[in-house]
N, C-alpha and C. Protein backbone atom coordinates (compact mmCIF):
# COMPACT_ATOMS: atom_id res chain seq x y z
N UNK A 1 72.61 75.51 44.54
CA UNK A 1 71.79 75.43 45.74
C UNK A 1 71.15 74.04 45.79
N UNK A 2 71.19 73.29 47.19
CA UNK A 2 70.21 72.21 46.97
C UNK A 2 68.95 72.16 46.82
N UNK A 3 68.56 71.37 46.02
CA UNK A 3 67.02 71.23 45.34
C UNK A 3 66.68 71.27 46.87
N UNK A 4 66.65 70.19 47.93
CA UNK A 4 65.22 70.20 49.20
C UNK A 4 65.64 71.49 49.64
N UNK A 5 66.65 72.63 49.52
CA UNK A 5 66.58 73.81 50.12
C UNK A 5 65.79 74.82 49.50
N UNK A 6 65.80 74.58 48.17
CA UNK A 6 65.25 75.71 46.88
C UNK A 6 63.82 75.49 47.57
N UNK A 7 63.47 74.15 47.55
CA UNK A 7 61.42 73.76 47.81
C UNK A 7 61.24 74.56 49.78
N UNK A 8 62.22 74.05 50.40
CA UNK A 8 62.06 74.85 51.44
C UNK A 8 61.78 76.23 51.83
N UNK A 9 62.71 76.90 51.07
CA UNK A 9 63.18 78.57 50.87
C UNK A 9 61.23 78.51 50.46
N UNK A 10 60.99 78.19 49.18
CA UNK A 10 59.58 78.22 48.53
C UNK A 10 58.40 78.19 49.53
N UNK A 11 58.28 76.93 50.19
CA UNK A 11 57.34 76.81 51.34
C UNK A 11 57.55 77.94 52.78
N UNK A 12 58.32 78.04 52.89
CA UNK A 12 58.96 79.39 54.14
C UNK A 12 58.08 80.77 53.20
N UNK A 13 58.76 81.01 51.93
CA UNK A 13 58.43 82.42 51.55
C UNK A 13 56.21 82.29 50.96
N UNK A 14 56.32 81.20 50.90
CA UNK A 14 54.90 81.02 50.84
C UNK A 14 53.85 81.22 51.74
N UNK A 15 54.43 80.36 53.10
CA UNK A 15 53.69 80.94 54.35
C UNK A 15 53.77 82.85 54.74
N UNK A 16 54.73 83.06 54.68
CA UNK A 16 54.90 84.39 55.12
C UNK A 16 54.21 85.44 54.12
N UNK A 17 53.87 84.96 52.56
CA UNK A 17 52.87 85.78 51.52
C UNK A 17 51.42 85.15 52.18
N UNK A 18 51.03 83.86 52.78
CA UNK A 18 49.87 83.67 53.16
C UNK A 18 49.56 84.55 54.54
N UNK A 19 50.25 84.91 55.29
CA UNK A 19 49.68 85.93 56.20
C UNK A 19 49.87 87.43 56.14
N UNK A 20 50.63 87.83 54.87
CA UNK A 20 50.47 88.97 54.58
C UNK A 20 49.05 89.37 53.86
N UNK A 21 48.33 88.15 52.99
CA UNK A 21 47.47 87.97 51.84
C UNK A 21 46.19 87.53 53.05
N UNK A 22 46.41 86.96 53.97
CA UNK A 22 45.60 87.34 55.02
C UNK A 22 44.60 88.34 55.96
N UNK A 23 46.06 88.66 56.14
CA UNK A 23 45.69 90.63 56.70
C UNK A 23 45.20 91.32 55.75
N UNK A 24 45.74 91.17 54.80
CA UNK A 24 44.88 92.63 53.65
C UNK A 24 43.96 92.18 53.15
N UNK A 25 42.96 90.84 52.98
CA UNK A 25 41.66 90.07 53.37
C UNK A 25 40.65 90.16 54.44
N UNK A 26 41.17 90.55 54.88
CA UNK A 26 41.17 89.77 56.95
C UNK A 26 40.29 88.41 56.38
N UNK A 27 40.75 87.65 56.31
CA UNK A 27 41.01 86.04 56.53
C UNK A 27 41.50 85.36 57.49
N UNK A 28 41.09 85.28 58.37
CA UNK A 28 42.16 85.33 59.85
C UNK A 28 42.17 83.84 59.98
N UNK A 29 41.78 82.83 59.10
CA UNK A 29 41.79 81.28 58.70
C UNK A 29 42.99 81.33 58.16
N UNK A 30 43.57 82.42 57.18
CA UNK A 30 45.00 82.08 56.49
C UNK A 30 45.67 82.86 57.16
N UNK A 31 45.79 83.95 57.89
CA UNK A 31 46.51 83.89 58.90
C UNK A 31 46.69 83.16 59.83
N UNK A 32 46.15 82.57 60.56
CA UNK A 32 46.16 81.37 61.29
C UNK A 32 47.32 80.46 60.52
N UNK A 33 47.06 80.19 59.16
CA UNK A 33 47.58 78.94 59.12
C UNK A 33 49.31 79.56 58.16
N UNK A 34 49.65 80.23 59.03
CA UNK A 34 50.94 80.84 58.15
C UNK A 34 51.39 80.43 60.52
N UNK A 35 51.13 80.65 61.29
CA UNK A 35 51.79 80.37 62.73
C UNK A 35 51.42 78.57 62.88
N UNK A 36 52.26 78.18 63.85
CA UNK A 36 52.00 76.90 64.71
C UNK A 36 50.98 77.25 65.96
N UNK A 37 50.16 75.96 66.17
CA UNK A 37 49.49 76.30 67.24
C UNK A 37 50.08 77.11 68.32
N UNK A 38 51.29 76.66 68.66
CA UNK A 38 52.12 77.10 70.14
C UNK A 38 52.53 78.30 69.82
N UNK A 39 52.71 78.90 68.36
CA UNK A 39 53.52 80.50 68.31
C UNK A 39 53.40 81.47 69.18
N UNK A 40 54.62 82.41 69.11
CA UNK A 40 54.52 83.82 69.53
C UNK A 40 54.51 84.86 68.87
N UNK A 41 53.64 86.00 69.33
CA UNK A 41 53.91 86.91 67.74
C UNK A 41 54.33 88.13 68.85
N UNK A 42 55.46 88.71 68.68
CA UNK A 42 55.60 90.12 69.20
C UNK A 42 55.41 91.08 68.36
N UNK A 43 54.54 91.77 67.91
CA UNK A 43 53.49 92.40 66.93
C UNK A 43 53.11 94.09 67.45
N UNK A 44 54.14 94.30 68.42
CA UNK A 44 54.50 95.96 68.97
C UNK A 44 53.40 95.97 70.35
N UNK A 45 52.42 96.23 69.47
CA UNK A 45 51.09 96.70 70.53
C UNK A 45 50.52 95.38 71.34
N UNK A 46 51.02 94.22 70.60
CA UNK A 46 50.54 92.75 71.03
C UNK A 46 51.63 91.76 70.98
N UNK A 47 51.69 91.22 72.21
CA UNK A 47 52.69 89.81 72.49
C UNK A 47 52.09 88.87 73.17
N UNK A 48 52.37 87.85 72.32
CA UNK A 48 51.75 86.70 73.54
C UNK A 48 50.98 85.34 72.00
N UNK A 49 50.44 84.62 72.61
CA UNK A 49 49.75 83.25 71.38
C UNK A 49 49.03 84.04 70.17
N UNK A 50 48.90 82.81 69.34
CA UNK A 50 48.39 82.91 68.11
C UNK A 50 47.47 83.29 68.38
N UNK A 51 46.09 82.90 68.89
CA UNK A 51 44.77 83.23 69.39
C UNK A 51 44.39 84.52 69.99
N UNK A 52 45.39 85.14 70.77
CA UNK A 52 45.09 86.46 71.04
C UNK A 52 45.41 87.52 70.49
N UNK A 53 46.54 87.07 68.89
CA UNK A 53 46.90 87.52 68.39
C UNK A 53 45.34 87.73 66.88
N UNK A 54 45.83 86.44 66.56
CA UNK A 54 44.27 86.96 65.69
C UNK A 54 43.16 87.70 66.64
N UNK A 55 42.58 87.97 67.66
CA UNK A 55 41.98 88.55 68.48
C UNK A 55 42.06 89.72 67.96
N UNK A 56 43.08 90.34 68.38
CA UNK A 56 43.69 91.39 68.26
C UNK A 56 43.79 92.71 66.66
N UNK A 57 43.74 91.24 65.82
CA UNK A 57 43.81 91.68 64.52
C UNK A 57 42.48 92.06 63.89
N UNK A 58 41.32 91.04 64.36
CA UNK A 58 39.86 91.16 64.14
C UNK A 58 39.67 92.37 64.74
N UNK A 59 39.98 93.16 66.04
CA UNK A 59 39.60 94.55 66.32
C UNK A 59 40.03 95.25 65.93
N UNK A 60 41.44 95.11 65.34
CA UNK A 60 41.98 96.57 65.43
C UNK A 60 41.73 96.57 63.72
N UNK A 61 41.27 95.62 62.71
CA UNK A 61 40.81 95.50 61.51
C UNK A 61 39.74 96.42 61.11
N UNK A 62 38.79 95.92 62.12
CA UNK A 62 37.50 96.83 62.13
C UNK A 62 36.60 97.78 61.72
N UNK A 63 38.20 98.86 61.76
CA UNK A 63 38.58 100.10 61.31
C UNK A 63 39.41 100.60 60.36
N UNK A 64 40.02 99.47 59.95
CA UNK A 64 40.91 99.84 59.05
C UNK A 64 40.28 99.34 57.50
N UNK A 65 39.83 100.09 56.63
CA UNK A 65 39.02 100.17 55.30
C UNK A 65 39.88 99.57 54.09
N UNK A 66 40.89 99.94 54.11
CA UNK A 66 41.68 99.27 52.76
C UNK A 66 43.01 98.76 53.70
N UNK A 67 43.87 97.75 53.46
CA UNK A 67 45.34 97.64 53.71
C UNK A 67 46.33 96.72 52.96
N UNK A 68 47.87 96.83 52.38
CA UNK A 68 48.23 96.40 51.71
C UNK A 68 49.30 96.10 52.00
N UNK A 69 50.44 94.90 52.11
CA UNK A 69 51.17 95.01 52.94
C UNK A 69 52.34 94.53 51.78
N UNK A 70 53.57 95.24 51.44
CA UNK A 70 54.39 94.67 50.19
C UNK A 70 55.83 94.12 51.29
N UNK A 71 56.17 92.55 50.65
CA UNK A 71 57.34 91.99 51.37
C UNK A 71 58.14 92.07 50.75
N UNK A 72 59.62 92.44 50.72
CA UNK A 72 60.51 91.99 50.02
C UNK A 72 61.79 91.99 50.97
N UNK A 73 63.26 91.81 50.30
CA UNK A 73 64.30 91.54 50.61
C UNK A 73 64.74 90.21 51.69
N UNK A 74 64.15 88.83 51.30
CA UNK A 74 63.51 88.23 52.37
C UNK A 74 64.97 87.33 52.16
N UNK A 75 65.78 87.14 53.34
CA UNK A 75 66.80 86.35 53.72
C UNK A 75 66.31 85.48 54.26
N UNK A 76 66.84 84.36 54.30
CA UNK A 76 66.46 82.46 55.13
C UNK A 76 67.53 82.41 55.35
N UNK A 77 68.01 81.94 57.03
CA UNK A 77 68.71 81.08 57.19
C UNK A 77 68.73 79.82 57.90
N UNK A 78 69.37 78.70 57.31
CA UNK A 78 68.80 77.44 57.71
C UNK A 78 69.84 77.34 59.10
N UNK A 79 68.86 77.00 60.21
CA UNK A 79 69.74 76.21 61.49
C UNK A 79 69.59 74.67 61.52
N UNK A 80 69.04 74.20 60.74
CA UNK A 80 68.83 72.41 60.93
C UNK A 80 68.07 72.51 59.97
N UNK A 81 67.28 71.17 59.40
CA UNK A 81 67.03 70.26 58.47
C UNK A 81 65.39 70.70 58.68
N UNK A 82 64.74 71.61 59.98
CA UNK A 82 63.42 71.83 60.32
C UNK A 82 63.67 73.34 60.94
N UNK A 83 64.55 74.21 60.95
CA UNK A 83 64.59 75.27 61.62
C UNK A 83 65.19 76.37 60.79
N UNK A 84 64.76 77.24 60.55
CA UNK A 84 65.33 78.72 59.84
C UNK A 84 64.70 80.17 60.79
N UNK A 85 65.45 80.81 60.39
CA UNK A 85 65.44 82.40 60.92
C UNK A 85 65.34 82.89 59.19
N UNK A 86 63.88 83.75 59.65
CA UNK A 86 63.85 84.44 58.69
C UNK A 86 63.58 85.81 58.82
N UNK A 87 64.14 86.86 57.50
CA UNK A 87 63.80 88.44 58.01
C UNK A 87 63.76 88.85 56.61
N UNK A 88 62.63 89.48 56.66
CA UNK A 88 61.44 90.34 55.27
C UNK A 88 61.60 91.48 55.76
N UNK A 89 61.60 92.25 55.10
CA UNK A 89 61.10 93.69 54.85
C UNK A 89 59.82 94.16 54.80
N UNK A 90 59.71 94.72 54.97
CA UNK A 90 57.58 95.17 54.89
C UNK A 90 57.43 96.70 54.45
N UNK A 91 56.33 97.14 54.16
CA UNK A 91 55.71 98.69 53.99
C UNK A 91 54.43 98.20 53.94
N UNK A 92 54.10 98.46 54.98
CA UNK A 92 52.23 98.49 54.93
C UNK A 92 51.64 99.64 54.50
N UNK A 93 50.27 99.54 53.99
CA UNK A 93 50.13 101.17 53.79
C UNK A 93 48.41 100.38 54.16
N UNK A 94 47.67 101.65 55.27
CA UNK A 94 46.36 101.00 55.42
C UNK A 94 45.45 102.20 55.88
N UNK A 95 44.19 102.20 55.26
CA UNK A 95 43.51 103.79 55.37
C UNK A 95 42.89 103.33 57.00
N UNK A 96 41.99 104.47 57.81
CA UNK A 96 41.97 103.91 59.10
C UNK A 96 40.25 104.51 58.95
N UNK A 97 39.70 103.95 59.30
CA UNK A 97 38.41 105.10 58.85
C UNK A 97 38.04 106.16 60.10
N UNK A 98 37.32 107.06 60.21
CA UNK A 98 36.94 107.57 61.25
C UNK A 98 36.65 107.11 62.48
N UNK A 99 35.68 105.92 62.35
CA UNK A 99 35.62 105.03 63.09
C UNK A 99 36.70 104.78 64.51
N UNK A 100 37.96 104.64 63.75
CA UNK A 100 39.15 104.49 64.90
C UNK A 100 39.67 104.91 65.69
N UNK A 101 38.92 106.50 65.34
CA UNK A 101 38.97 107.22 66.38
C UNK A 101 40.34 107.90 67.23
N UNK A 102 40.79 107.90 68.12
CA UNK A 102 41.94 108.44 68.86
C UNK A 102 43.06 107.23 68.01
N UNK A 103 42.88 106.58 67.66
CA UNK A 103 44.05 105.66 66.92
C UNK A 103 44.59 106.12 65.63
N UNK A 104 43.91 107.41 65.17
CA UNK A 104 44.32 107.88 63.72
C UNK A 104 45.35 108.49 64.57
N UNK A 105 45.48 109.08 65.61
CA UNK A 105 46.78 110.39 65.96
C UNK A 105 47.69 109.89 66.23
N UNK A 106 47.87 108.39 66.60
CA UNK A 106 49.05 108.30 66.75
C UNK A 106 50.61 108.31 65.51
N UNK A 107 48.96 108.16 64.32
CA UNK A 107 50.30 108.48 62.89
C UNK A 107 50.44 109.64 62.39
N UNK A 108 49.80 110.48 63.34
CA UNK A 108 49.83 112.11 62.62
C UNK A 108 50.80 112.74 62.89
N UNK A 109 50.95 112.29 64.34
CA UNK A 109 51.94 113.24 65.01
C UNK A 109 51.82 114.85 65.11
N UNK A 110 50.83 115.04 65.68
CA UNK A 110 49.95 116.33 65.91
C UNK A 110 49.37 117.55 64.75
N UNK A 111 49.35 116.48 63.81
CA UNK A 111 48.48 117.15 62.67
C UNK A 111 47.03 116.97 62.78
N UNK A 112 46.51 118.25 62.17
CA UNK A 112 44.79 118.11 62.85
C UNK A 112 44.20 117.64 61.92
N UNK A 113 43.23 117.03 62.36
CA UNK A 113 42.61 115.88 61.56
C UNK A 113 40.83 116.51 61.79
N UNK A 114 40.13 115.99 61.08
CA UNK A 114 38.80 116.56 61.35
C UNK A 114 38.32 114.94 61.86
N UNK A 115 37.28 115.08 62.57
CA UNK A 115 36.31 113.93 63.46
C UNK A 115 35.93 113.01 62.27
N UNK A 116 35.33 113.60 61.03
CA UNK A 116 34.86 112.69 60.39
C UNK A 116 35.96 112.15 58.92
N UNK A 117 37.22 112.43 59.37
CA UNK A 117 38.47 112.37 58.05
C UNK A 117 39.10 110.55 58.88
N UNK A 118 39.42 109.82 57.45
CA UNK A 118 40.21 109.05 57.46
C UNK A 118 41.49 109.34 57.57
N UNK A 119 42.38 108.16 57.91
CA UNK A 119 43.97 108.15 58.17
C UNK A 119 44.36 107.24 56.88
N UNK A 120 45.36 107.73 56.36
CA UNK A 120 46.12 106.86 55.03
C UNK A 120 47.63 106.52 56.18
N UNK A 121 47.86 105.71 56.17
CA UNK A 121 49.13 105.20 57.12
C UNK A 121 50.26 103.93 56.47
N UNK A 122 51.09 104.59 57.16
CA UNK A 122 52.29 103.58 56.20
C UNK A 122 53.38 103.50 57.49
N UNK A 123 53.39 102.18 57.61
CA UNK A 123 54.00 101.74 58.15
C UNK A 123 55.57 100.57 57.59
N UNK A 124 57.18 100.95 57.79
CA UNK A 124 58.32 99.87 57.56
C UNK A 124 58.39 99.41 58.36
N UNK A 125 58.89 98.13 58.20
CA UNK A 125 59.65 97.74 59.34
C UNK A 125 60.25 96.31 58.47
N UNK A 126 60.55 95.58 59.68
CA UNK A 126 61.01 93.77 59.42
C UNK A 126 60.40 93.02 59.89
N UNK A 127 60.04 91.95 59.75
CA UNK A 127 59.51 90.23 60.26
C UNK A 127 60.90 90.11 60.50
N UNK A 128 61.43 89.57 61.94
CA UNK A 128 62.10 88.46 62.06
C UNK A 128 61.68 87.15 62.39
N UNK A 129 61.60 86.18 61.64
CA UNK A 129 60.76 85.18 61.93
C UNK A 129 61.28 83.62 62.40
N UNK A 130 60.88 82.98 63.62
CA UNK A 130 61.76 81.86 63.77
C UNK A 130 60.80 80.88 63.40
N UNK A 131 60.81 80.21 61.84
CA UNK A 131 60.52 79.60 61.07
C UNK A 131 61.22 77.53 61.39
N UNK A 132 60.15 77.24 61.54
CA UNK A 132 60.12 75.77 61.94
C UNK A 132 59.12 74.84 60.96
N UNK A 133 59.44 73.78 60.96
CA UNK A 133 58.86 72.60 60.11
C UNK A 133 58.26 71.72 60.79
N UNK A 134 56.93 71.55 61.59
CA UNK A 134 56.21 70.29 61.97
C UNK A 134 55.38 69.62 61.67
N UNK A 135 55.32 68.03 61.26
CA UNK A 135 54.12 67.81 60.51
C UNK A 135 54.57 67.82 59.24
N UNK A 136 55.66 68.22 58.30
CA UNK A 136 56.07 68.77 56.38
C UNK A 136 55.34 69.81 56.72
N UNK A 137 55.14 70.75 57.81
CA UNK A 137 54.71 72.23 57.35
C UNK A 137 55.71 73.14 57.58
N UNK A 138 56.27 74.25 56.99
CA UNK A 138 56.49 75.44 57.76
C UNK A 138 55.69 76.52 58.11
N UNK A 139 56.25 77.08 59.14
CA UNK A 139 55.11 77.57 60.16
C UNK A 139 56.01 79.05 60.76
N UNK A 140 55.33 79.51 61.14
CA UNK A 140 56.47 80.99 62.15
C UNK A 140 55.71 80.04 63.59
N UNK A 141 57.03 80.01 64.01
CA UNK A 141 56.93 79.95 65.59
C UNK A 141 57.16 80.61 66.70
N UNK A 142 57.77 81.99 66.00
CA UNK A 142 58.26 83.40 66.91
C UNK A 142 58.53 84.26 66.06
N UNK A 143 57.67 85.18 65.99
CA UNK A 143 57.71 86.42 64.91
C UNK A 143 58.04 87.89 66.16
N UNK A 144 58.81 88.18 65.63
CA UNK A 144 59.14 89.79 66.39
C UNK A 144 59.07 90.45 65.23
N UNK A 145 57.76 91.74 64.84
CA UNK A 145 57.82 92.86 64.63
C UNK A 145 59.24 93.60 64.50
N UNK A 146 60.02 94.34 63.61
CA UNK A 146 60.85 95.43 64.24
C UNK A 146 60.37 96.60 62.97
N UNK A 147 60.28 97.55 64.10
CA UNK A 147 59.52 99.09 63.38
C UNK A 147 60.97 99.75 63.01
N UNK A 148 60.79 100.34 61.65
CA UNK A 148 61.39 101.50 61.32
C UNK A 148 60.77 102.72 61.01
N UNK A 149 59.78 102.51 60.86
CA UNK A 149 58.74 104.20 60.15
C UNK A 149 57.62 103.79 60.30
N UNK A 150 57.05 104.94 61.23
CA UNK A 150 55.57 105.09 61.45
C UNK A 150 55.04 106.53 60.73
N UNK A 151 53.84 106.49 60.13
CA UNK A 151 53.48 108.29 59.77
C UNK A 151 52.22 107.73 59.02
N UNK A 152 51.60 108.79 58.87
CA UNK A 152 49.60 109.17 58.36
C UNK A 152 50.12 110.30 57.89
N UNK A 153 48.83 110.27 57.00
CA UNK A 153 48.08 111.68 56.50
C UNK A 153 46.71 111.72 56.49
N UNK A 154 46.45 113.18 56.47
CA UNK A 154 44.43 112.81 56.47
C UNK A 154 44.13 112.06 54.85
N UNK A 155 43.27 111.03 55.02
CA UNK A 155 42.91 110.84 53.34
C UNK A 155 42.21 111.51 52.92
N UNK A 156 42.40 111.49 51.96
CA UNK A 156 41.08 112.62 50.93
C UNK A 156 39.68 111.56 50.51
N UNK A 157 38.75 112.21 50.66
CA UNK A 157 37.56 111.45 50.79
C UNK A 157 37.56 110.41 49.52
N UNK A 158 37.12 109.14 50.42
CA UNK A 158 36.92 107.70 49.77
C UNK A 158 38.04 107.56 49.07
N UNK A 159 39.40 107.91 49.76
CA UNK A 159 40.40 107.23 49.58
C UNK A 159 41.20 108.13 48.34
N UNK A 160 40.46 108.90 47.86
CA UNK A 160 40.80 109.54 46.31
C UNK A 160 41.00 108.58 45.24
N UNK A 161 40.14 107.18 45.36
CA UNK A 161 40.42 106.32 44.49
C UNK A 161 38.63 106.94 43.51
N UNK A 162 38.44 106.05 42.61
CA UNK A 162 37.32 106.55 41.39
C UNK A 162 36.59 105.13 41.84
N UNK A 163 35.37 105.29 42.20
CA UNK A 163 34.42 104.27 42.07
C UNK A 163 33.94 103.18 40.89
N UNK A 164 34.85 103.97 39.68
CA UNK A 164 34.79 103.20 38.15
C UNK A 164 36.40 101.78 38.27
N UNK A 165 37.13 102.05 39.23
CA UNK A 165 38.34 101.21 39.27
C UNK A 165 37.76 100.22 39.60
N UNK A 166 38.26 98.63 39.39
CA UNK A 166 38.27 97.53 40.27
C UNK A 166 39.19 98.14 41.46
N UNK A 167 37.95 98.11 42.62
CA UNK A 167 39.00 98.71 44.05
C UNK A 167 39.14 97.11 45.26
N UNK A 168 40.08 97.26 46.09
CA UNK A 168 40.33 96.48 46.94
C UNK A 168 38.76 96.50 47.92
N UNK A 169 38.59 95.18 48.54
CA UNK A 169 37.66 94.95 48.97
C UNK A 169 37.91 94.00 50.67
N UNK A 170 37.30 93.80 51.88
CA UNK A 170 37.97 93.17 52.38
C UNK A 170 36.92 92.32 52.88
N UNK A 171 35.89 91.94 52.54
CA UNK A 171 34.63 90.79 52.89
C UNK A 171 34.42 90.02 51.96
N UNK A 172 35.25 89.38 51.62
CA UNK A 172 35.53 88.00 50.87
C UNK A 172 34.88 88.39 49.01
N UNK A 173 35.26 89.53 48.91
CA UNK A 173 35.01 89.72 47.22
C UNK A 173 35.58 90.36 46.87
N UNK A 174 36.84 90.25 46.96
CA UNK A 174 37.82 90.86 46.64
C UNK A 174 37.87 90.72 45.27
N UNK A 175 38.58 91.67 43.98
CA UNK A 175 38.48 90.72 42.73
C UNK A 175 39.41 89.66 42.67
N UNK A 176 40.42 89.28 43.31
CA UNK A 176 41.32 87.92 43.45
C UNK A 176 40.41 86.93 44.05
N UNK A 177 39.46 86.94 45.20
CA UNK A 177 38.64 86.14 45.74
C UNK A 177 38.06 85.90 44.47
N UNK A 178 37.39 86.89 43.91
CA UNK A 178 36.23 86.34 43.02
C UNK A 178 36.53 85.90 41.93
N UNK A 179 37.47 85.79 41.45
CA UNK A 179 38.21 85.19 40.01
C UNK A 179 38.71 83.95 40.81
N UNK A 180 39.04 83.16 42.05
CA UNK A 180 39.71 82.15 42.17
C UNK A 180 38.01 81.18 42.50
N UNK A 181 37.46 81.92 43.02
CA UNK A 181 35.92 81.12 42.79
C UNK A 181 35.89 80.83 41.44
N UNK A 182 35.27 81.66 40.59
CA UNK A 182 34.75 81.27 39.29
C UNK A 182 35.78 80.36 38.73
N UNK A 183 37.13 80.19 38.98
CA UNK A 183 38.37 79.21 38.90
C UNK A 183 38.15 78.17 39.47
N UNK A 184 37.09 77.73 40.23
CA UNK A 184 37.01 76.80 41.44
C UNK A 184 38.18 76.02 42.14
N UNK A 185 38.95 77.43 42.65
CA UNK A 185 39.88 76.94 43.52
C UNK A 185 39.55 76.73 44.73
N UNK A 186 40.07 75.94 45.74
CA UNK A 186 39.68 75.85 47.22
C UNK A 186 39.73 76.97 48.17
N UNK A 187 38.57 77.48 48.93
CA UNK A 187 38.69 78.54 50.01
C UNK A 187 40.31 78.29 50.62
N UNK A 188 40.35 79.62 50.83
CA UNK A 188 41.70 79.82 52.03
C UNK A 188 41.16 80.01 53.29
């Protein structure tokens, strides 16, 4: 394989872990900086710029208490020396809290839920991503969503995780946040 393709492939699969590592933060600074200013994200429920896209993500976040998003099987293909098509695999899995209200049913699929019960939700699908280089950056410049599996369950209270675990966190103290501080690495 050529070496400037190997560092490419690297920077491509790097951006696309920075806006997954984003979302399950909400860091919407490193999401941001995984699109180009001009992008499109077709994102199911949302199409249209970067800006209304993070918009979008800050609300519908809100509500959502834990989320984790695992990538794999990630193909690149190069169209030019600054242009690739890329397509990941995904499984999100993200609790929804009560809070969200009429948005837990759409993963139930008419299972009854009580008013004050969380949603555990898992979502497959693919990133197809039209991956561009401006500036020595790569960037997504047209991301289409494609869904394969939507579904919830009610969670069992506080997640059924133990308050004695290091648990996921999403207001900047995460334990990865807080170990790359005391590391004095640079904010994302």
């Amino acid at each position: 394989m050529d070496t400037m393709r190997f560092q490419d492939r690297q920077e491509i699969q790097d951006c696309l872990f920075r806006y997954v590592r984003g979302v399950d933060r909400k860091n919407w600074d490193l999401v941001r900086s995984a699109y180009h200013t001009d992008a499109h994200d077709d994102h199911g429920g949302y199409k249209g710029g970067i800006d209304g896209f993070i918009q979008s993500l800050v609300k519908r976040h809100a509500t959502i208490e834990q989320s984790m998003h695992v990538v794999g099987n990630i193909v690149i293909e190069f169209d030019g020396p600054d242009s690739a098509l890329l397509e990941a695999y995904f499984i999100t899995h993200q609790r929804l809290s009560p809070e969200a209200g009429d948005a837990r049913l759409a993963y139930l699929r008419g299972a009854p839920i009580g008013g004050d019960q969380a949603v555990e939700t898992e979502v497959i699908g693919r990133y197809v991503d039209r991956m561009t280089r401006k500036d020595g950056a790569w960037r997504i410049a047209h991301r289409t969503v494609v869904f394969e599996v939507l579904r919830g369950q009610p969670a069992p209270a506080g997640g059924g995780l133990s308050d004695k675990w290091a648990l996921s966190r999403r207001d900047g103290n995460d334990p990865i946040e807080v170990k790359r501080r005391e590391l004095g690495f640079p904010p994302q």
